[in-house]
C-alpha atoms as a PDB file:
ATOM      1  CA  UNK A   1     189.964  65.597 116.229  1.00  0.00           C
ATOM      2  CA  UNK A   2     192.978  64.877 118.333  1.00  0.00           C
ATOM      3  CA  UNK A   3     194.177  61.630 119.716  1.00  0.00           C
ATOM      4  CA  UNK A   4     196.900  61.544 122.481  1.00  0.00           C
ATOM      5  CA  UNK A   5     197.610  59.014 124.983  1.00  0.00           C
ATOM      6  CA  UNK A   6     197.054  59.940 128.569  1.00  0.00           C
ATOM      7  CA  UNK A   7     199.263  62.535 129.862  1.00  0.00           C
ATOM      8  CA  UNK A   8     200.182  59.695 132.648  1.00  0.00           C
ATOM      9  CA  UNK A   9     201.247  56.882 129.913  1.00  0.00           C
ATOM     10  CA  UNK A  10     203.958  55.387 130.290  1.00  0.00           C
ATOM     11  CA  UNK A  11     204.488  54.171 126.514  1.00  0.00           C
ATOM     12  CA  UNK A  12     205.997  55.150 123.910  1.00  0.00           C
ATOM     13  CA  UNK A  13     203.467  56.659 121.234  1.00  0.00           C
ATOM     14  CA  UNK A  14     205.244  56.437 118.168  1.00  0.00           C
ATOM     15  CA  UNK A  15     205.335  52.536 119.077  1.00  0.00           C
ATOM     16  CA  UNK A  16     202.106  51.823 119.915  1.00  0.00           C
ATOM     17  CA  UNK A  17     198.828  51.617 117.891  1.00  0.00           C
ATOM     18  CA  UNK A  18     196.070  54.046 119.703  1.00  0.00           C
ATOM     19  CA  UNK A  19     193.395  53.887 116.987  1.00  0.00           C
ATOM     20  CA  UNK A  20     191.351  51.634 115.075  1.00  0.00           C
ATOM     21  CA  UNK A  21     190.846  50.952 111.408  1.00  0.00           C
ATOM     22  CA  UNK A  22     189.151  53.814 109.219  1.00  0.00           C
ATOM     23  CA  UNK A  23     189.827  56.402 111.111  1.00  0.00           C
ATOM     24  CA  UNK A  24     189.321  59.029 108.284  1.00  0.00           C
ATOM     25  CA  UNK A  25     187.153  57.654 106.282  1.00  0.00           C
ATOM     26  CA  UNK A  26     185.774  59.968 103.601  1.00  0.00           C
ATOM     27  CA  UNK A  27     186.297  62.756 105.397  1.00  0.00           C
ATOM     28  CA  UNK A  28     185.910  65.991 103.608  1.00  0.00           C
ATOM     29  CA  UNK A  29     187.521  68.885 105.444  1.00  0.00           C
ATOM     30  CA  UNK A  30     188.866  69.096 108.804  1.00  0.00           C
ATOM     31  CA  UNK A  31     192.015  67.913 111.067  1.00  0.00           C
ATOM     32  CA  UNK A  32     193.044  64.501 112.672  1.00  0.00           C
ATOM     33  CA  UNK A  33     195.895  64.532 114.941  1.00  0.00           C
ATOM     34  CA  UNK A  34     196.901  61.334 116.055  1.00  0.00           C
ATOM     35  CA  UNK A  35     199.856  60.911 118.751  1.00  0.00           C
ATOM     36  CA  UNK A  36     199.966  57.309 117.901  1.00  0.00           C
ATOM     37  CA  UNK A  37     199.941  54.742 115.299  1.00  0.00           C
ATOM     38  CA  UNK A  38     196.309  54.095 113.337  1.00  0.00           C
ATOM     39  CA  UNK A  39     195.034  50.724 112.126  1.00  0.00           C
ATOM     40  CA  UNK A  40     194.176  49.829 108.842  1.00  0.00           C
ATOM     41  CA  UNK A  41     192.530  51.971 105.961  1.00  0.00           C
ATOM     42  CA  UNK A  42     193.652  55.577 107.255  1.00  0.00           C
ATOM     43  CA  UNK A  43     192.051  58.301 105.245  1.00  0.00           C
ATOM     44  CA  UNK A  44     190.291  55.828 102.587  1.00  0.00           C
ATOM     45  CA  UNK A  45     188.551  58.500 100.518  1.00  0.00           C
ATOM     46  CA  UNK A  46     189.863  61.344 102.377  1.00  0.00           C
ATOM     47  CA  UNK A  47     188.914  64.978  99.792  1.00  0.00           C
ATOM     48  CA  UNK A  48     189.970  67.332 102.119  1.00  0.00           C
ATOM     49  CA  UNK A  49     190.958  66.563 105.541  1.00  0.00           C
ATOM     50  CA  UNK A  50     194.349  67.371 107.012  1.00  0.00           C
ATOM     51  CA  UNK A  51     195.525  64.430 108.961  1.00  0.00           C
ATOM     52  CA  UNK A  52     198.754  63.647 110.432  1.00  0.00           C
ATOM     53  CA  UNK A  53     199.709  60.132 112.364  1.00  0.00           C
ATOM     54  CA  UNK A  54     203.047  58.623 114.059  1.00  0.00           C
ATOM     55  CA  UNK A  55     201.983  55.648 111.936  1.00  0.00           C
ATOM     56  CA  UNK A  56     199.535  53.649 109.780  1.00  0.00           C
ATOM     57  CA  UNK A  57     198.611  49.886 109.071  1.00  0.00           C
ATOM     58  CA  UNK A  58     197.550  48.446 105.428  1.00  0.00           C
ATOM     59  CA  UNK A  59     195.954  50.255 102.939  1.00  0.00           C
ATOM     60  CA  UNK A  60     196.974  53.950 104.286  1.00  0.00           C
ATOM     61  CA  UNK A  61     195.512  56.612 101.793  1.00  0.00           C
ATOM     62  CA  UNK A  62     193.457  53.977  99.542  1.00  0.00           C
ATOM     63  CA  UNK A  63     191.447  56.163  96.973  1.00  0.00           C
ATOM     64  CA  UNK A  64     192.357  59.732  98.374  1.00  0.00           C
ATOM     65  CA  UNK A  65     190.882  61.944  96.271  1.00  0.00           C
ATOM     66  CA  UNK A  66     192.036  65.502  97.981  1.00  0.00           C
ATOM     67  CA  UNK A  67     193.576  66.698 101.206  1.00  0.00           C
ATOM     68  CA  UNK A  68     196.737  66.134 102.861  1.00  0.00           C
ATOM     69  CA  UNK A  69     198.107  63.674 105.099  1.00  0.00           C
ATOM     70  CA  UNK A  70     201.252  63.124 107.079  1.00  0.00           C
ATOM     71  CA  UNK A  71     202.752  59.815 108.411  1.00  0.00           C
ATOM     72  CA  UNK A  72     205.529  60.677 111.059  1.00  0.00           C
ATOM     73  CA  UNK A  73     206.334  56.547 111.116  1.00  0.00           C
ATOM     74  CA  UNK A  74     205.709  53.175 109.360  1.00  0.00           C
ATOM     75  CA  UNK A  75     203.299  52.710 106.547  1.00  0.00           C
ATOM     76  CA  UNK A  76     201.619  49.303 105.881  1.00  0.00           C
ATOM     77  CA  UNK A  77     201.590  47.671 102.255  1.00  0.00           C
ATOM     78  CA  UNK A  78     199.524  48.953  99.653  1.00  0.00           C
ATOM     79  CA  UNK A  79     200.017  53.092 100.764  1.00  0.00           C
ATOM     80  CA  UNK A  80     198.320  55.036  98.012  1.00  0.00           C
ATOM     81  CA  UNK A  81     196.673  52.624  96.215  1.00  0.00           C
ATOM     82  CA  UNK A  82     194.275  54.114  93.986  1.00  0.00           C
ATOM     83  CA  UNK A  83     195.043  58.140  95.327  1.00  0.00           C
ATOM     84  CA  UNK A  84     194.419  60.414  92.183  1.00  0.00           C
ATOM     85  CA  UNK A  85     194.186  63.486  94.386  1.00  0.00           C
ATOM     86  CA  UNK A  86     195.430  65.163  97.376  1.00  0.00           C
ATOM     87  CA  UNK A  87     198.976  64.920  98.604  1.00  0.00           C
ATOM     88  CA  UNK A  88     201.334  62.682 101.691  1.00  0.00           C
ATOM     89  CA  UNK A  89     203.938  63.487 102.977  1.00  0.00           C
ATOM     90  CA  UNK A  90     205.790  60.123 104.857  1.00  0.00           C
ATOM     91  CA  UNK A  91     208.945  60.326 106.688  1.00  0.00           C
ATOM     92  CA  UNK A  92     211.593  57.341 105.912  1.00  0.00           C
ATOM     93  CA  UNK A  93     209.113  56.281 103.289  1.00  0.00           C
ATOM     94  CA  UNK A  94     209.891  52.251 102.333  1.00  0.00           C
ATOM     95  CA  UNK A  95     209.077  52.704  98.518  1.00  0.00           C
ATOM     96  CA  UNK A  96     208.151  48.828  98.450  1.00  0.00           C
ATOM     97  CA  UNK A  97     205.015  50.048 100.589  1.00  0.00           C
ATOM     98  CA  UNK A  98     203.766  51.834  98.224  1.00  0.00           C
ATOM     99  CA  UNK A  99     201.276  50.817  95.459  1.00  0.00           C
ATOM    100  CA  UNK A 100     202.852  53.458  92.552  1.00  0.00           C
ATOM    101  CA  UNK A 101     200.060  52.646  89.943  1.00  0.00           C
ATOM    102  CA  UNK A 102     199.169  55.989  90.275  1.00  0.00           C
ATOM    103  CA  UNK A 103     201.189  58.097  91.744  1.00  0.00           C
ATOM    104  CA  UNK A 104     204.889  59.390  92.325  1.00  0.00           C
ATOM    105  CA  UNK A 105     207.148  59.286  95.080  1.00  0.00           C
ATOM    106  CA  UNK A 106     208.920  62.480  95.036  1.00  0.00           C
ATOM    107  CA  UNK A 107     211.398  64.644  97.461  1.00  0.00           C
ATOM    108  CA  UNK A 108     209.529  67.540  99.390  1.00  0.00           C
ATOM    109  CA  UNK A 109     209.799  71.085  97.061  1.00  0.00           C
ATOM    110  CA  UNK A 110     210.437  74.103  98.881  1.00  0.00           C
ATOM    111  CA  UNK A 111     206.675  75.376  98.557  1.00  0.00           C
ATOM    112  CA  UNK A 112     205.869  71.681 100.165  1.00  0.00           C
ATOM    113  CA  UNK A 113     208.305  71.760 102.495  1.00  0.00           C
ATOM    114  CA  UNK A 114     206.944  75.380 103.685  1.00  0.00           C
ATOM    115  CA  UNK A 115     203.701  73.336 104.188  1.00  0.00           C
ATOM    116  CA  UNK A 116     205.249  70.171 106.279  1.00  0.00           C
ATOM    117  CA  UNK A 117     207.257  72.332 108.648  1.00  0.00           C
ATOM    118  CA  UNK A 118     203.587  74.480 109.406  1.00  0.00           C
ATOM    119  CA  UNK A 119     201.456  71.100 109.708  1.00  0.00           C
ATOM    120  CA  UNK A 120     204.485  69.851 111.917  1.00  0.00           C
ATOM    121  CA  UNK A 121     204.435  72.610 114.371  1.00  0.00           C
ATOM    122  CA  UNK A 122     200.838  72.402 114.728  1.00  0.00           C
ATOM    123  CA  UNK A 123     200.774  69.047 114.952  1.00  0.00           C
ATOM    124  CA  UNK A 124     203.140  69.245 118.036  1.00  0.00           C
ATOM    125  CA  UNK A 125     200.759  71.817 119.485  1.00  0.00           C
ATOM    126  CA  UNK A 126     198.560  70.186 119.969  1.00  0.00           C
ATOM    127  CA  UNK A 127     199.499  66.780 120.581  1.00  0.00           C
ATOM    128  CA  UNK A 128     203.221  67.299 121.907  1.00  0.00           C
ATOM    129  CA  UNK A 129     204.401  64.739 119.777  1.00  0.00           C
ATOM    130  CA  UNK A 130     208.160  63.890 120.636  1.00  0.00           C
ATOM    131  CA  UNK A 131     208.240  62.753 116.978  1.00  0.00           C
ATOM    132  CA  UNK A 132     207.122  66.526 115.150  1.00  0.00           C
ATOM    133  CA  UNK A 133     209.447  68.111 118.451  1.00  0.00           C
ATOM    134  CA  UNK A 134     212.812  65.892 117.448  1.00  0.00           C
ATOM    135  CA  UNK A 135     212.009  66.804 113.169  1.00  0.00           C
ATOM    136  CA  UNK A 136     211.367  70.661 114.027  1.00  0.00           C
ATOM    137  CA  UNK A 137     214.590  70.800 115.925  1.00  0.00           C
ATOM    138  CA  UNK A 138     216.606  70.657 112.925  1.00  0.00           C
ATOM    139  CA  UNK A 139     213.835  70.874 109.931  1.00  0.00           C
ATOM    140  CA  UNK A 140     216.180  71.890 107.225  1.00  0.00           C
ATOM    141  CA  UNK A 141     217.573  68.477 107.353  1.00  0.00           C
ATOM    142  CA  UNK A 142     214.945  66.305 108.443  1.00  0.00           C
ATOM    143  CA  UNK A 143     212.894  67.477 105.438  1.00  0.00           C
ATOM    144  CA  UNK A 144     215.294  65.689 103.509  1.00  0.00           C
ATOM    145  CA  UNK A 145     214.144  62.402 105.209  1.00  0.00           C
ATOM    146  CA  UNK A 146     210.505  62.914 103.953  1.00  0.00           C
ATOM    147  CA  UNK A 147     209.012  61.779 100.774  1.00  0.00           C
ATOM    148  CA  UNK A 148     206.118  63.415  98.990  1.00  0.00           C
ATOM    149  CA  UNK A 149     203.746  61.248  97.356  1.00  0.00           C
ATOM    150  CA  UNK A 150     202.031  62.935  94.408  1.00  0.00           C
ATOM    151  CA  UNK A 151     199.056  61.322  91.992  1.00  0.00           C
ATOM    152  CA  UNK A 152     200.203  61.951  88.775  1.00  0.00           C
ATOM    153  CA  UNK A 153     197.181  63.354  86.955  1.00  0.00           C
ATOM    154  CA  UNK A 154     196.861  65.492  90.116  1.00  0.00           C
ATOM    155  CA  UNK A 155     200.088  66.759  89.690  1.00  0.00           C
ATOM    156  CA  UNK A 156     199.561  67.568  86.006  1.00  0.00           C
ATOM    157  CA  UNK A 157     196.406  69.101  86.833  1.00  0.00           C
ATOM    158  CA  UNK A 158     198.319  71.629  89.405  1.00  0.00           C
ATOM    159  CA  UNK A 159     200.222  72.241  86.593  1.00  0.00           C
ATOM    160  CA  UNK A 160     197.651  73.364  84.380  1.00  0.00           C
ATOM    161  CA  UNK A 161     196.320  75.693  87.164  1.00  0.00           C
ATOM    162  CA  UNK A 162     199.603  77.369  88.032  1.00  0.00           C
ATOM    163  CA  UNK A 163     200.057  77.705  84.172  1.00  0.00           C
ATOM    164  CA  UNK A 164     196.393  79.489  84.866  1.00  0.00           C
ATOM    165  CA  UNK A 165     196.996  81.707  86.738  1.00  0.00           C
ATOM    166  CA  UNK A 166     200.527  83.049  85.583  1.00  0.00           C
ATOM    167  CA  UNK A 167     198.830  83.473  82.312  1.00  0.00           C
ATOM    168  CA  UNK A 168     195.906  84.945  83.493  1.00  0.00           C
ATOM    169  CA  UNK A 169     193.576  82.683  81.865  1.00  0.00           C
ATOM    170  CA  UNK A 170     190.400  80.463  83.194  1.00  0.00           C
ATOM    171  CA  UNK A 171     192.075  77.478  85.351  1.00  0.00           C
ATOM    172  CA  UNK A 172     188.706  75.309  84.297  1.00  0.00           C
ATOM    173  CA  UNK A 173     188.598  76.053  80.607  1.00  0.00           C
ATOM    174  CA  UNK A 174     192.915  75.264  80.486  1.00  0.00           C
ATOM    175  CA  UNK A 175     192.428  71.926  82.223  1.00  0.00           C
ATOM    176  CA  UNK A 176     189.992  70.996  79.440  1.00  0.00           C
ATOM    177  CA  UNK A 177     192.065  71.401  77.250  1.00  0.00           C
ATOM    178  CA  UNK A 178     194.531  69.635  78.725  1.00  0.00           C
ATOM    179  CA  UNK A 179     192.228  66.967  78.860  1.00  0.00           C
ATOM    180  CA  UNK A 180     190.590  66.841  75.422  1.00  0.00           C
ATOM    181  CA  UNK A 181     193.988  66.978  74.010  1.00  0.00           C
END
């Protein structure tokens, strides 16, 4: 799904909210590209979708549980609340907006940052977001202005799966133990 103002608009989109609340909703694979700022609840339950925004209201990321999302502007209050999965990557990140019951707000790794720079350049693609252009110019220092926010037991469960696979054992059987102690 893509959302871009009118080719003849005359506003700014970065400044400007263009979608509603809930845009995202449980979605479970696929791509949202908004040119814009969303409303409230942005990617609630989200377990798979890739979605990238100029900007979200209250409650951005609320019970993620997978996926990957990118916020290219403000956040509301309350970002992450309740995410034990899936990964977001926010640009200028104001820690205070960000419930950290769960999770961990971390600088971009190289393998992550790989990631962003790929998502951005799509992202401008298709929407020819002035935002993504002005961060791809120069990525190897605007990365540095983007924060990854990580759910902890995700992160230790990527752990365990790396550890996996390096060791050539069953991911499954390693986070188990992991688990069970």
């Amino acid at each position: 799904m893509i959302v871009r103002p009118d080719e003849k608009a005359s506003f700014e989109s970065d400044e400007n909210v263009i979608a509603g609340n809930v845009i995202g909703y449980g979605a479970t694979s696929g791509e949202i590209f908004v040119r814009g700022i969303v409303g409230e609840r942005f990617c609630v339950r989200n377990s798979g979708a890739t979605a990238i925004v100029e900007g979200v209201g209250d409650h951005g990321c609320e019970y993620m549980t997978g996926g990957t999302v990118v916020v290219l502007g403000i956040t509301g209050r309350n970002f992450a609340a309740g995410m034990s999965g899936g990964i977001a990557f926010v640009l200028d990140l104001n820690p205070d907006r960000v419930n950290t019951e769960m999770v961990d707000i971390l600088p971009v790794s190289r393998d992550h940052s790989e990631k962003l720079q790929s998502l951005l350049s799509k992202f401008y693609a298709e929407t020819g977001s002035k935002i993504a252009h002005s961060l791809l110019e120069n990525f190897d220092d605007s990365v540095k202005r983007f924060s990854l926010v990580m759910p902890r037991d995700y992160a230790r469960v990527l752990t365990v799966i790396d550890r996996a696979e390096r060791e050539g054992r069953v991911a499954e059987e390693m986070i188990m133990e992991a688990l069970n102690g």
